[in-house]
Protein backbone atom coordinates (compact mmCIF):
# COMPACT_ATOMS: atom_id res chain seq x y z
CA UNK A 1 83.15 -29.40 -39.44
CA UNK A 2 80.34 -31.33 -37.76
CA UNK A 3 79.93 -35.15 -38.40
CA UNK A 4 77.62 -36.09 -41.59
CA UNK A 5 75.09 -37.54 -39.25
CA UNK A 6 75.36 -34.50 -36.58
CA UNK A 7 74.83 -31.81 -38.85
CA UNK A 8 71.82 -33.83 -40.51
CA UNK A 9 70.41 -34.41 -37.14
CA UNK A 10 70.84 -30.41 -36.57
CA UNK A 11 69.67 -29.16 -39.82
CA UNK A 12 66.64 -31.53 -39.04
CA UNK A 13 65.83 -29.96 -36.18
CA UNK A 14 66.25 -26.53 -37.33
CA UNK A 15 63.59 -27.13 -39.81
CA UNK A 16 61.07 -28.97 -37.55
CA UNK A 17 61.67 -25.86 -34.90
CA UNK A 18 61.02 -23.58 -38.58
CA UNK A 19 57.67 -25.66 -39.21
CA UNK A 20 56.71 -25.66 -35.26
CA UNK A 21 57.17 -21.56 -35.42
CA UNK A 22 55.35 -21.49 -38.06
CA UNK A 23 52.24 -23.61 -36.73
CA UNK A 24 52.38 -21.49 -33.38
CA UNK A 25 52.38 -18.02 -35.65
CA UNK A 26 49.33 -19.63 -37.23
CA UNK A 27 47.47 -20.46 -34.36
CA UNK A 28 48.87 -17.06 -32.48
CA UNK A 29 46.79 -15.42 -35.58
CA UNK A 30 43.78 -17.30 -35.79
CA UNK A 31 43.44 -16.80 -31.69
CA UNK A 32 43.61 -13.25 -32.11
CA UNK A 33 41.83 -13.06 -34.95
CA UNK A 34 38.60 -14.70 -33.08
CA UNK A 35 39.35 -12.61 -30.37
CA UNK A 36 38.94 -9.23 -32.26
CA UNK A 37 35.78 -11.23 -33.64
CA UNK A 38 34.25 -11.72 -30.10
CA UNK A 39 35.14 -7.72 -28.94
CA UNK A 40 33.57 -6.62 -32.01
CA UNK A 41 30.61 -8.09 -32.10
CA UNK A 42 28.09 -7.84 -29.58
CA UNK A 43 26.90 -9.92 -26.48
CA UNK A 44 24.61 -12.54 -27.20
CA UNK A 45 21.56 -11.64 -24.70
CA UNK A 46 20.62 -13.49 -21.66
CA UNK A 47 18.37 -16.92 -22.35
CA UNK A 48 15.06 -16.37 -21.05
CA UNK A 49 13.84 -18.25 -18.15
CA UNK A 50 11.73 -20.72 -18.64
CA UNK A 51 9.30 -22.15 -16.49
CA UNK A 52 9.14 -25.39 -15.49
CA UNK A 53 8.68 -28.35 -12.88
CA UNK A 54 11.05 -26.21 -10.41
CA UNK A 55 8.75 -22.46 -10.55
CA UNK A 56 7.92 -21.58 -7.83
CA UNK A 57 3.78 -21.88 -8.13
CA UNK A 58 1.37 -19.06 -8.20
CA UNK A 59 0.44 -17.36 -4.54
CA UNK A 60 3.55 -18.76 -3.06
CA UNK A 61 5.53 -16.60 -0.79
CA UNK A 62 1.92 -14.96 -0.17
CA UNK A 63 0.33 -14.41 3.60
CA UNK A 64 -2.08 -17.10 4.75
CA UNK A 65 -5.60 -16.03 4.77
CA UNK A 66 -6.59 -15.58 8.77
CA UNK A 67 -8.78 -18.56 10.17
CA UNK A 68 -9.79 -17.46 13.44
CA UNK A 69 -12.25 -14.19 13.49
CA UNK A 70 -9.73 -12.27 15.81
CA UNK A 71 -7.31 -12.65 13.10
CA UNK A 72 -9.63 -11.42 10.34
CA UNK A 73 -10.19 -8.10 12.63
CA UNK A 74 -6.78 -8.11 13.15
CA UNK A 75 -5.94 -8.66 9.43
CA UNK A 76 -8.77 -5.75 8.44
CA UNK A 77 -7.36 -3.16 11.08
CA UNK A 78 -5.94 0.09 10.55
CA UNK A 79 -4.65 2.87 12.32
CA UNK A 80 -8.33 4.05 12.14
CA UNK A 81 -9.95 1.35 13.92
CA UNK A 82 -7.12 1.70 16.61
CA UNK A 83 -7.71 5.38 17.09
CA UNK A 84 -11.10 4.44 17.70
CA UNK A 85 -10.85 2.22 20.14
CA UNK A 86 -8.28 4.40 21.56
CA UNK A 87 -10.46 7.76 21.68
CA UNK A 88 -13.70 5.40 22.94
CA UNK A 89 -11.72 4.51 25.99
CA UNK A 90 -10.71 8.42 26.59
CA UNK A 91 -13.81 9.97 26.64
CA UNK A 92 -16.47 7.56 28.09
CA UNK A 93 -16.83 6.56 31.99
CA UNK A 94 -15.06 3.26 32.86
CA UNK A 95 -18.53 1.50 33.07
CA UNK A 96 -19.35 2.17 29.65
CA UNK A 97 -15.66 1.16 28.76
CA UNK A 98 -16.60 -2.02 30.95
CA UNK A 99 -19.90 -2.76 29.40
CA UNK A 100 -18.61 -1.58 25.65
CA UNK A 101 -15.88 -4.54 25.61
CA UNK A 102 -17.69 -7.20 27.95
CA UNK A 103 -20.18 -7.39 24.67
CA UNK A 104 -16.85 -6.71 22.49
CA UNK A 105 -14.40 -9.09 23.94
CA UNK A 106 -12.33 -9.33 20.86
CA UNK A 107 -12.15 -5.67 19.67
CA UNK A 108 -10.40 -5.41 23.27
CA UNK A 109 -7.52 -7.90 21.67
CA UNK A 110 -7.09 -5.68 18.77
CA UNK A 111 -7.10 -2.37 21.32
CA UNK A 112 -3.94 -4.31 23.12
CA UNK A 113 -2.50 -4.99 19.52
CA UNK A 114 -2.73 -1.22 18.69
CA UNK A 115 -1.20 -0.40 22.09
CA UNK A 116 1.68 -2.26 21.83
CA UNK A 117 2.58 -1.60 18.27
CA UNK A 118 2.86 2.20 19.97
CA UNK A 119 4.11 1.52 22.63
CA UNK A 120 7.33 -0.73 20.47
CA UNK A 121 8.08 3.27 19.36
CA UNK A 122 8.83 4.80 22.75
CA UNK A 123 12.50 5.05 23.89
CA UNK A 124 11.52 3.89 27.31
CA UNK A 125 8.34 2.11 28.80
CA UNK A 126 7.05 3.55 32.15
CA UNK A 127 6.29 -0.24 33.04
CA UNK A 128 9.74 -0.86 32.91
CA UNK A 129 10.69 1.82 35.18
CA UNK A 130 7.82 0.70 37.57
CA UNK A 131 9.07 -2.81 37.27
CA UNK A 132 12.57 -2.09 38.38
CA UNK A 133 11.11 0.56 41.32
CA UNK A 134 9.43 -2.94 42.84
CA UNK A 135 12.37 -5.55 42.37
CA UNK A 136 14.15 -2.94 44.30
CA UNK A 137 11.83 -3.02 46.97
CA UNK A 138 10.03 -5.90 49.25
CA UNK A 139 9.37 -9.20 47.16
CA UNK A 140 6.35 -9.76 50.36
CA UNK A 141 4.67 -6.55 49.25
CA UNK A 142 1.15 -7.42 47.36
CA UNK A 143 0.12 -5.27 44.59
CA UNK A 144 -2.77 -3.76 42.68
CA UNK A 145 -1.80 -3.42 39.37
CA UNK A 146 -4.83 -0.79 37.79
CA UNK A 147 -4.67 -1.70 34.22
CA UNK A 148 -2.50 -5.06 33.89
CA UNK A 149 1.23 -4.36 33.06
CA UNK A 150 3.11 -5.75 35.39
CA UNK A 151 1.81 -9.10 36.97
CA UNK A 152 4.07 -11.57 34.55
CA UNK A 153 7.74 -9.77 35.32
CA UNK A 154 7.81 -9.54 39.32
CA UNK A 155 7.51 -11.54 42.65
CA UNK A 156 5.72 -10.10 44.00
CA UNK A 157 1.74 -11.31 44.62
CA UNK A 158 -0.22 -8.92 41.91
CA UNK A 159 -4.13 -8.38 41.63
CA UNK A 160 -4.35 -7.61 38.34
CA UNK A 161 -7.30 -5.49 37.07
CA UNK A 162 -8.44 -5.09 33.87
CA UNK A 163 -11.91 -4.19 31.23
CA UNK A 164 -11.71 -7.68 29.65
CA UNK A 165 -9.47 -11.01 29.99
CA UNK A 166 -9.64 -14.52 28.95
CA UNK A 167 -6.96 -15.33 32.01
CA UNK A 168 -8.42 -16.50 34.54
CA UNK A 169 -6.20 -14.99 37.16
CA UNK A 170 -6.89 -11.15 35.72
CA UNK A 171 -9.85 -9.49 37.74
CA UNK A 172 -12.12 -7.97 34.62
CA UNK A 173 -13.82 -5.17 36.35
CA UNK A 174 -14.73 -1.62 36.12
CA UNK A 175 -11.93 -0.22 37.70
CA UNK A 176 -13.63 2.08 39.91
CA UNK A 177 -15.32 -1.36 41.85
CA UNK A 178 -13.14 -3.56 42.34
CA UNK A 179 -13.35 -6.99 44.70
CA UNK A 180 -10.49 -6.41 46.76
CA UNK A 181 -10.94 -6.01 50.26
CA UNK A 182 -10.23 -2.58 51.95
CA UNK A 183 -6.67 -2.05 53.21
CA UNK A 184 -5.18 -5.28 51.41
CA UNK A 185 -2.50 -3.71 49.39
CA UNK A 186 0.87 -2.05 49.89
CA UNK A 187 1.10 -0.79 46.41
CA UNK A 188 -1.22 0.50 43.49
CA UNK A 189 -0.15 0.86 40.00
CA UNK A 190 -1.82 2.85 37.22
CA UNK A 191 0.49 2.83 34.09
CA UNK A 192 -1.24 4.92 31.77
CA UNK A 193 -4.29 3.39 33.05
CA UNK A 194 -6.25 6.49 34.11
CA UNK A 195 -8.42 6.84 30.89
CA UNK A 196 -12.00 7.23 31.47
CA UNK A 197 -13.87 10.28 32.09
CA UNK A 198 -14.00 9.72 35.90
CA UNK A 199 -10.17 8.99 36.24
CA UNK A 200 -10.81 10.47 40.13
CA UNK A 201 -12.79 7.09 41.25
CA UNK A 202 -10.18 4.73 39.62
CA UNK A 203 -7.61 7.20 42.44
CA UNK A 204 -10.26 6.77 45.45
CA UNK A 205 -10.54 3.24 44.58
CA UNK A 206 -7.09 2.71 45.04
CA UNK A 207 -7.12 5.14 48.18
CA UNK A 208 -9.90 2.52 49.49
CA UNK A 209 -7.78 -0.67 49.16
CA UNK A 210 -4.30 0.67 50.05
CA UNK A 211 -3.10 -0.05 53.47
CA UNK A 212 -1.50 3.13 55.48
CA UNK A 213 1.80 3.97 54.09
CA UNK A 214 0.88 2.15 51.26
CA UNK A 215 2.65 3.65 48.14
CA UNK A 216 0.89 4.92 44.82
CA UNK A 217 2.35 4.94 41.51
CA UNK A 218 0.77 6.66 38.51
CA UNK A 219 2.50 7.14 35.27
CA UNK A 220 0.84 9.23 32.78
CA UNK A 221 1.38 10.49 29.26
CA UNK A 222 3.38 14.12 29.67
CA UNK A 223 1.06 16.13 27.19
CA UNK A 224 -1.60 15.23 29.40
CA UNK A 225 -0.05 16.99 31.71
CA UNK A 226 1.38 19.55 30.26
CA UNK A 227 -0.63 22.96 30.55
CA UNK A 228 1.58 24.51 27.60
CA UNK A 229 -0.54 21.97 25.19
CA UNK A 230 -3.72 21.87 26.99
CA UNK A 231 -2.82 19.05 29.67
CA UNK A 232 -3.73 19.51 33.38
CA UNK A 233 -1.40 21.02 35.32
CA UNK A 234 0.45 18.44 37.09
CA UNK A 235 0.86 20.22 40.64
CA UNK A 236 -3.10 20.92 41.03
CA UNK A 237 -3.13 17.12 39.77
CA UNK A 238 -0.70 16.39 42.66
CA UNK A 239 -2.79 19.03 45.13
CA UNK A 240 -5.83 16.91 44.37
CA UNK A 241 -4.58 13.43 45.06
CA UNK A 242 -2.85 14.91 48.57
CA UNK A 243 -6.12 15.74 49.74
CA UNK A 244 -7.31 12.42 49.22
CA UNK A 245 -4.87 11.70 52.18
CA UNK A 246 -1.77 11.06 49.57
CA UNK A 247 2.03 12.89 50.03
CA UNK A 248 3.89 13.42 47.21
CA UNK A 249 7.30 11.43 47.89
CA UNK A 250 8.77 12.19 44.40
CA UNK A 251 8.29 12.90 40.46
CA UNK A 252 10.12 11.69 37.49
CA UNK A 253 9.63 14.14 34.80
CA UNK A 254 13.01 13.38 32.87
CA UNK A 255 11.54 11.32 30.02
CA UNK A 256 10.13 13.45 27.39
CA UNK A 257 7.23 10.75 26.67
CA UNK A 258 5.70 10.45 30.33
CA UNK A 259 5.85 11.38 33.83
CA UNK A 260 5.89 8.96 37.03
CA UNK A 261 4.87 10.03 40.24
CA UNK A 262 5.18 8.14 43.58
CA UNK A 263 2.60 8.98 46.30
CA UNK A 264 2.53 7.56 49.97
CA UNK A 265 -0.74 7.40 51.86
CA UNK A 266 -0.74 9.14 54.95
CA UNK A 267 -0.88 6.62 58.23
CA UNK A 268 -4.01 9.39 59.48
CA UNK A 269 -5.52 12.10 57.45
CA UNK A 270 -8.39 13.71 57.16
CA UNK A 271 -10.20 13.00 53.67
CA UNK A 272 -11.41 16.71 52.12
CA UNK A 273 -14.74 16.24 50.65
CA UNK A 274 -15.60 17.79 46.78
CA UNK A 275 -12.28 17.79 45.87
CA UNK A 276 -11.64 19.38 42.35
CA UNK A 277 -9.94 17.44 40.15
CA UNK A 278 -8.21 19.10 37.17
CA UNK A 279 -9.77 17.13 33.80
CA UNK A 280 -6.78 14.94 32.16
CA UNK A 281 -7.88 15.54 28.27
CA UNK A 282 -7.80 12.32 25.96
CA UNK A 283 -4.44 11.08 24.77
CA UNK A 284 -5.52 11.22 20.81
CA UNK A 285 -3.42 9.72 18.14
CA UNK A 286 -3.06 12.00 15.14
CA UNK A 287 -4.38 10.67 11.56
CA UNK A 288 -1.97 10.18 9.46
């Protein structure tokens, strides 16, 4: 038998752990009783947002309204205006082009805007392949760049030709006249730069201020070339600029977008007069 005292002390705690049990039963119930409450019922919607001190206010996150009238033509342009600009270019004379932009100077900017959101879509830029061709060649060689693409990106000392320019060290020009002296260059450049509707003087410019062995490099858009789609048909191209006094040293006709062809002017050749020169027809972007 336990002591009085021990088995009072044990009987006391047997109750106390009865009444405990008890409680915790209790509150096991009422838990799972609100809990079957809150699965049954349904969730209490989202609180509505209100607006206050900290929303953001009206028009913000919106475009700033252009300052400068370039950026209001730029801001109003479409692919329409582009194509026109693009298509004027293609089938007028490069004085007209000249004397069209001189009194336009601006709609110029938004031509080169056009351009080089197109351009941003070709795999590979001819101006890059003609940029590499001269790093890998003479750094002393001076060049005519027809057109304006490559001045900024080599050593070399670069007349750079062009309709219209703000920069002062750009010669704005019809390119079919230009300033430079006779026998002054070692290379010309057109990079799709052979637009107007007498592309052959912009060639016997270039023939006129290239020294002898001078080299001449003229990428073009392929489909201009390309007799399958109504293009000219790049060997009586070719025949046309040998007879100017050029040889053909090589083409690149690998990229599907345009061809590149390097011509060397002959140290003594004889000039054929009336030379026909196959028509190059406009490079037109479709409307979409």
């Amino acid at each position: 038998m336990e002591p009085p005292q021990e088995a009072a002390a044990a009987a006391g705690g047997r109750k106390r752990r009865r009444r405990g049990g008890g409680r915790n039963r209790r509150k096991h119930q009422a838990s799972s009783s609100s809990g079957a409450a809150a699965a049954a019922s349904p969730p209490s919607p989202p609180a509505k947002r209100q607006r206050g001190n900290d929303a953001a206010p009206k028009g913000q996150g919106s475009k700033p309204k252009p300052t400068s009238l370039l950026d209001k033509m730029r801001a109003r342009l479409s692919g329409g205006h582009f194509r026109m600009l693009n298509e004027k270019l293609y089938t007028c004379s490069g004085q007209d082009a000249f004397d069209y932009f001189t009194n336009e100077p601006d709609l110029f900017d938004v031509y080169h805007a056009g351009y080089r959101e197109q351009m941003s879509h070709w795999p590979e830029q001819p101006v890059n392949v003609i940029i590499n061709w001269l790093k890998s060649h003479s750094a002393s060689w001076t060049v005519a760049d027809f057109g304006c693409a490559v001045s900024k990106n080599v050593k070399n000392k670069v007349f750079s030709i062009d309709l219209v320019s703000e920069d002062p060290s750009v010669i704005a020009c019809d390119m079919a006249h230009t300033p430079l002296e006779s026998s002054s260059v070692d290379v010309a450049i057109f990079c799709l730069s052979l637009m107007g509707t007498n592309y052959p003087s912009y060639i016997e410019e270039a023939n006129r201020v290239l020294k002898s062995s001078g080299w001449l490099l003229i990428a073009e858009v392929r489909s201009r070339l390309d007799p399958n789609t109504g293009g000219a048909d790049p060997d009586k191209f070719c025949e046309a600029i040998s007879k100017l006094g050029f040889s053909l040293v090589s083409k690149d006709a690998k990229n599907k977008m345009f061809i590149l062809f390097y011509f060397r002017k002959k140290e003594k050749s004889k000039v054929v007069k009336n030379i026909d020169w196959p028509p190059l027809k406009p490079c037109l972007y479709k409307r979409r």
